[in-house]
C-alpha atoms as a PDB file:
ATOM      1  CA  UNK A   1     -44.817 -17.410   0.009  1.00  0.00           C
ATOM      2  CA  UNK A   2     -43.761 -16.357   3.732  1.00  0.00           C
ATOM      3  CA  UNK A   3     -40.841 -18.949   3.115  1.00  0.00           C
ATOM      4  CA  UNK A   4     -39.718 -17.023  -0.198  1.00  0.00           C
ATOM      5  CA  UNK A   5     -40.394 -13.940   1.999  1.00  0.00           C
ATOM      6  CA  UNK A   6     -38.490 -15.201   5.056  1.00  0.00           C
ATOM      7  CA  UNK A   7     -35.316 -15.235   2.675  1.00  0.00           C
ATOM      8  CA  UNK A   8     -35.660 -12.667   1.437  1.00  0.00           C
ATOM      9  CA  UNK A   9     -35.660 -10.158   4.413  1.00  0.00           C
ATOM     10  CA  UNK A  10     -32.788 -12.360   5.694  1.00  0.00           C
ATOM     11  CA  UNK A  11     -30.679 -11.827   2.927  1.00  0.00           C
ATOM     12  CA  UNK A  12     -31.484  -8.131   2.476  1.00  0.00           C
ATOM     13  CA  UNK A  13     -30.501  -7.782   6.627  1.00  0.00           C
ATOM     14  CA  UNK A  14     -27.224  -9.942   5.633  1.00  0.00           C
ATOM     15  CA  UNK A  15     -26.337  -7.310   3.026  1.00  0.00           C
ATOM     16  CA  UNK A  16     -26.698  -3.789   5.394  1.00  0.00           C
ATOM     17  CA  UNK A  17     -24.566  -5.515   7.727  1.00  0.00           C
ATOM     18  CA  UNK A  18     -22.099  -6.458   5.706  1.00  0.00           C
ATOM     19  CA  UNK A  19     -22.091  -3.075   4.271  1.00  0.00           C
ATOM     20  CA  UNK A  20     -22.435  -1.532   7.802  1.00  0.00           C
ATOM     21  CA  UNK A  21     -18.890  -2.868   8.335  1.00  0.00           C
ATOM     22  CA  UNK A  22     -17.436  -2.233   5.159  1.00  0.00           C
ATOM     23  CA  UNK A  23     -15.353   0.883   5.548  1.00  0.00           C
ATOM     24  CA  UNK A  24     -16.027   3.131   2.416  1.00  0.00           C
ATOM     25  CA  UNK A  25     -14.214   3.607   0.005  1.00  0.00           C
ATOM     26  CA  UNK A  26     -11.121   5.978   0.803  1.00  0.00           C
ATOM     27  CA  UNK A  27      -8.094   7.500  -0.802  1.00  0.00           C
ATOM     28  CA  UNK A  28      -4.611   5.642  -0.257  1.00  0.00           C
ATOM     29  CA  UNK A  29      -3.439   7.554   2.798  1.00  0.00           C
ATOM     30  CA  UNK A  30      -6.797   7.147   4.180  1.00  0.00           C
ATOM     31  CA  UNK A  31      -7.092   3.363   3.484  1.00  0.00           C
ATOM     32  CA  UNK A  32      -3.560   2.615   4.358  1.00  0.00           C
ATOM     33  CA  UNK A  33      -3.902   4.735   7.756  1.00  0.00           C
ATOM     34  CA  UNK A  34      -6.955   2.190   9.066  1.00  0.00           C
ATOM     35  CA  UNK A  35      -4.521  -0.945   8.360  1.00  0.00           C
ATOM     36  CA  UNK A  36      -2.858  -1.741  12.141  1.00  0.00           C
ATOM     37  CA  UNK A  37      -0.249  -3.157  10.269  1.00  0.00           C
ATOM     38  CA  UNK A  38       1.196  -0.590   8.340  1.00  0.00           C
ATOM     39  CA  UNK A  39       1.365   2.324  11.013  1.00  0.00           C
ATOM     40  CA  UNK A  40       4.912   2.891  11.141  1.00  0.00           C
ATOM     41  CA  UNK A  41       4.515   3.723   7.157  1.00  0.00           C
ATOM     42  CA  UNK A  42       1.375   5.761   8.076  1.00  0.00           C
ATOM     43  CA  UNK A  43       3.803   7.658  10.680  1.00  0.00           C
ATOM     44  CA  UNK A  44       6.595   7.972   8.897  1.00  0.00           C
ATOM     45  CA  UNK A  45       4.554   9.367   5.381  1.00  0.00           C
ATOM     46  CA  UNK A  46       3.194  12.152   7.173  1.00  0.00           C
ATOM     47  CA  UNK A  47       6.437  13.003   8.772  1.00  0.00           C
ATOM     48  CA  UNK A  48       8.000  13.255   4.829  1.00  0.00           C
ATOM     49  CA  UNK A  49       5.008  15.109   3.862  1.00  0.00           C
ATOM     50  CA  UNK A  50       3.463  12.825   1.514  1.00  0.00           C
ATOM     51  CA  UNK A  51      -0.029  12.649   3.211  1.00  0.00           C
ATOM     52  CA  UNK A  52      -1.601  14.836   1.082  1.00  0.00           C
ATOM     53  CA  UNK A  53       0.178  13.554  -2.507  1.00  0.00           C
ATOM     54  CA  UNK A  54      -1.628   9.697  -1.409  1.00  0.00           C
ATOM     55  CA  UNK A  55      -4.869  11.364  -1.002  1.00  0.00           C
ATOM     56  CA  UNK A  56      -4.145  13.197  -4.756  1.00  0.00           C
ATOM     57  CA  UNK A  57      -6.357  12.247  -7.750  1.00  0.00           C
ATOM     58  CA  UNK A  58      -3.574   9.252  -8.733  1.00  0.00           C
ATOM     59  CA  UNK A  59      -3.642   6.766  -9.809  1.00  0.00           C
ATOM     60  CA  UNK A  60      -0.885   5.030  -7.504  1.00  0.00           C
ATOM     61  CA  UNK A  61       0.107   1.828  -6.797  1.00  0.00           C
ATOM     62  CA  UNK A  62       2.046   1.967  -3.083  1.00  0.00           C
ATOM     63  CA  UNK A  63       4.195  -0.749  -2.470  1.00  0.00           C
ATOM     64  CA  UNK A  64       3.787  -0.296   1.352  1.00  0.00           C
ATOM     65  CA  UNK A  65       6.376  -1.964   3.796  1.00  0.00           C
ATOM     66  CA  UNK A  66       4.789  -3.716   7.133  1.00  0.00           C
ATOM     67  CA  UNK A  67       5.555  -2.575  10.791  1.00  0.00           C
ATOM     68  CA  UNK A  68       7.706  -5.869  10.428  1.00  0.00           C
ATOM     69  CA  UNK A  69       9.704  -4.833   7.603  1.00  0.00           C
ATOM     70  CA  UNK A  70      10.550  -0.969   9.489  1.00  0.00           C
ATOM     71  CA  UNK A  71      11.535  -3.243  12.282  1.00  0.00           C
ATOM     72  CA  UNK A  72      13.985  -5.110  10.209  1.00  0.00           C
ATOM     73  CA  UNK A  73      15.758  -2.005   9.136  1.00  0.00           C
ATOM     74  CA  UNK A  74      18.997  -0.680  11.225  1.00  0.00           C
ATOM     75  CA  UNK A  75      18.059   1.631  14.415  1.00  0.00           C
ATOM     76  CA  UNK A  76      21.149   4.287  12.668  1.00  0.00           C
ATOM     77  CA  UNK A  77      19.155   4.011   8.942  1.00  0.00           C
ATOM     78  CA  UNK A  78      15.695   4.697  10.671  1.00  0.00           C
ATOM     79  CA  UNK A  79      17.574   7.756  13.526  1.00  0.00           C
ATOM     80  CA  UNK A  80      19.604   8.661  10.176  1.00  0.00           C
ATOM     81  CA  UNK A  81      16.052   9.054   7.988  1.00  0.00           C
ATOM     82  CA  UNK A  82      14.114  10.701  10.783  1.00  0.00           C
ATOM     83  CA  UNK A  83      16.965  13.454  10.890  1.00  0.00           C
ATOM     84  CA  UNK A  84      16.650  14.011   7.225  1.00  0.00           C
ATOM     85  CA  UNK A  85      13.159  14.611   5.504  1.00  0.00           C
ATOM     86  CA  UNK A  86      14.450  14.808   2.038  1.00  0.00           C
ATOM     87  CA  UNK A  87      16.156  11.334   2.066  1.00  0.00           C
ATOM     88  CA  UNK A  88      12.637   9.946   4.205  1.00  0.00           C
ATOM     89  CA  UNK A  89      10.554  11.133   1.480  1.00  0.00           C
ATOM     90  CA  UNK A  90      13.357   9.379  -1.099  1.00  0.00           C
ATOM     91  CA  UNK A  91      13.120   6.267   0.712  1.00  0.00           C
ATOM     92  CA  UNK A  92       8.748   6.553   0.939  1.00  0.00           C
ATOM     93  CA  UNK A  93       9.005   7.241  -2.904  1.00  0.00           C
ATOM     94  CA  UNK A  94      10.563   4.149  -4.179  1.00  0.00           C
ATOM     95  CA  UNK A  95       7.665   2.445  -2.888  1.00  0.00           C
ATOM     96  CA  UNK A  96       5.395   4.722  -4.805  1.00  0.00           C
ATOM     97  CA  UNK A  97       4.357   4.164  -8.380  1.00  0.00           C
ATOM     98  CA  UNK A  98       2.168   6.104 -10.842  1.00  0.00           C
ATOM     99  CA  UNK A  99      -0.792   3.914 -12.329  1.00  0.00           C
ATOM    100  CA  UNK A 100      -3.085   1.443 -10.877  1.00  0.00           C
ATOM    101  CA  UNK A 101      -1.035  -1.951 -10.835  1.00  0.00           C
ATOM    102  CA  UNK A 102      -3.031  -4.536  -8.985  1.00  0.00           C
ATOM    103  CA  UNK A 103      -1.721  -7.786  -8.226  1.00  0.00           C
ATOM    104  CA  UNK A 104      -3.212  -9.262 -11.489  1.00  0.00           C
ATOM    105  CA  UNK A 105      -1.324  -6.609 -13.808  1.00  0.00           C
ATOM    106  CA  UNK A 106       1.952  -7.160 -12.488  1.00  0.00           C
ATOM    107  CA  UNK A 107       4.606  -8.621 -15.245  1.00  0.00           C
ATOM    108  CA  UNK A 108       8.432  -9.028 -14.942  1.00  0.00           C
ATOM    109  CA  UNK A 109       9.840  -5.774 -15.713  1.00  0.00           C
ATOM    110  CA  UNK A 110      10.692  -2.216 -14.574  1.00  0.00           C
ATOM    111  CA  UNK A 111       8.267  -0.080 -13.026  1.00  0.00           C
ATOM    112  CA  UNK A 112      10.155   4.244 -12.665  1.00  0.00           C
ATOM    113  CA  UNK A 113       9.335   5.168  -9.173  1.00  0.00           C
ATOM    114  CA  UNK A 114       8.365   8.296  -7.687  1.00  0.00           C
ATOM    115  CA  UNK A 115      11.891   8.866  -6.498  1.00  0.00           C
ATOM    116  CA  UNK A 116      12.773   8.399 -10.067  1.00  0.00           C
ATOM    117  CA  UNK A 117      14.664   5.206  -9.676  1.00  0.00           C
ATOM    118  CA  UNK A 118      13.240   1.755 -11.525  1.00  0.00           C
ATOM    119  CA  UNK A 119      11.882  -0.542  -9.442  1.00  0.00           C
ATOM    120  CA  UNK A 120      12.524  -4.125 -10.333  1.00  0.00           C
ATOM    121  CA  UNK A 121       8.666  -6.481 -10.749  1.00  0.00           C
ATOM    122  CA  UNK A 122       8.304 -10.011 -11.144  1.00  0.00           C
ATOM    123  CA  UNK A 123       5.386 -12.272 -10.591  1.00  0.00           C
ATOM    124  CA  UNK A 124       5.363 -16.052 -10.892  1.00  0.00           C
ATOM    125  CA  UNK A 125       1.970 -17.481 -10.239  1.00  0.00           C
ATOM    126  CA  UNK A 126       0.456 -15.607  -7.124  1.00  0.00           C
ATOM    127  CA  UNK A 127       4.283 -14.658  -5.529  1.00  0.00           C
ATOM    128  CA  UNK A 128       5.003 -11.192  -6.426  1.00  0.00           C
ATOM    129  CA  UNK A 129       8.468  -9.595  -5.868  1.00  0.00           C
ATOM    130  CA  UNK A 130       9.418  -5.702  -6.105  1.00  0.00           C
ATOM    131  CA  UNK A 131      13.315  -6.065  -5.473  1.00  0.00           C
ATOM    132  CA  UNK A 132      13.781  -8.246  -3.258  1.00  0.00           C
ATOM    133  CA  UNK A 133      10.925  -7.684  -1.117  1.00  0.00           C
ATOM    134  CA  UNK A 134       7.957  -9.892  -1.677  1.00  0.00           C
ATOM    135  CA  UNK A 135       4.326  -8.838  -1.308  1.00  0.00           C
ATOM    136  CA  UNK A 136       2.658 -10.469   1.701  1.00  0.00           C
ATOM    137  CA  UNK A 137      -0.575  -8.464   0.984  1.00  0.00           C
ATOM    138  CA  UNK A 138      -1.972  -7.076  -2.377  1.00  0.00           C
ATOM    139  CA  UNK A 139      -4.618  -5.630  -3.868  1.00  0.00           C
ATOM    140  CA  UNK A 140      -5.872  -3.125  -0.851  1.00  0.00           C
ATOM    141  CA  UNK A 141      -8.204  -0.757  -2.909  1.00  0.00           C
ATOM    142  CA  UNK A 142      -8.455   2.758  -2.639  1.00  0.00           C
ATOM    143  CA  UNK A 143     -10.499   5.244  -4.565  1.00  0.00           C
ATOM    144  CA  UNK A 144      -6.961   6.813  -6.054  1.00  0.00           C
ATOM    145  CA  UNK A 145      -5.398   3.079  -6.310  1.00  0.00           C
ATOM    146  CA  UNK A 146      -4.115   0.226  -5.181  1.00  0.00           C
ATOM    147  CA  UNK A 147      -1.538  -1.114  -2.879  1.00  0.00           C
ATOM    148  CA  UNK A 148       0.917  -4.074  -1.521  1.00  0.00           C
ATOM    149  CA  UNK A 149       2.065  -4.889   1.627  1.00  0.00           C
ATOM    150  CA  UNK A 150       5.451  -5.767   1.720  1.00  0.00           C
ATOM    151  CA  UNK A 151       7.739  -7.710   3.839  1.00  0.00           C
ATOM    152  CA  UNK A 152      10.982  -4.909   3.236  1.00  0.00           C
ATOM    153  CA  UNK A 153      12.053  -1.502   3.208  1.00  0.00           C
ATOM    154  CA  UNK A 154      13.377  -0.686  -0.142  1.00  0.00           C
ATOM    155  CA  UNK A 155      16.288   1.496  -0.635  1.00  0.00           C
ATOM    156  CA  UNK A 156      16.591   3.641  -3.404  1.00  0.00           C
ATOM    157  CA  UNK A 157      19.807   3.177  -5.203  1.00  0.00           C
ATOM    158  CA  UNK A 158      22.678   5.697  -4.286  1.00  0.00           C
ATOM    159  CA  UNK A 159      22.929   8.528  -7.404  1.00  0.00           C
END
């Protein structure tokens, strides 16, 4: 019986600390802001005024590009988007989908973005695609959706 016991209270302690870390559950803006990796998206989302739309009921699906991917993108696109919030909040609304689309629901197809361009999806296996940018991270939850790290900055196509 104190074994059985023993176990017991270890398991229960096991389970408030996991929880104790676990952040709670948050909506998108909120989740993605407490990612390290994604802060130049964080940054730049606030700046374009979309903040407040990824903390909206949703559902979304973001299809959020890494610091790595901002880094890859011309110094003149980036100076040329922080000069012009419109076209920033374009660009930030590609990447933005209506609906919850986790990794699992993906299909080959088209997917109408926020900006109101289709977005190209295909998904072979456990490699996921959106363009030509391929998802290095998916399925980060959030109480208003879901979202994807990805490895590019996608461009919305000229109108």
């Amino acid at each position: 019986m104190i074994r059985r016991t023993s176990l017991i209270a270890l398991a229960a302690s096991a389970l408030l600390a996991a929880c104790a870390t676990t952040p709670a559950p948050a909506p998108l803006a909120d989740t993605l802001a407490r990612d390290p990796q994604l802060s130049t998206f964080n940054r730049l989302a606030a700046q374009a005024g979309l903040t407040d739309e990824l903390r909206a009921a949703g559902p979304f699906t973001v299809f959020a590009p890494s610091d790595e991917a901002f880094k890859a993108v011309p110094a003149k696109t980036m100076e040329a988007l922080a000069a012009d919030r419109a076209q920033l909040k374009a660009v930030l609304s590609y990447h933005i989908i209506d609906g919850r689309m986790a990794a699992a629901d993906v299909r080959n197809g088209g997917a109408k973005s926020h900006q109101g361009s289709n977005l190209t999806l295909a998904k072979a296996g456990s490699f996921i695609t959106v363009e030509d940018a391929v998802v290095q991270q998916a399925d980060i939850v959030a109480t208003n959706g879901v979202a994807h790290v990805v490895d590019r900055v996608l461009m919305p196509p000229k109108k």
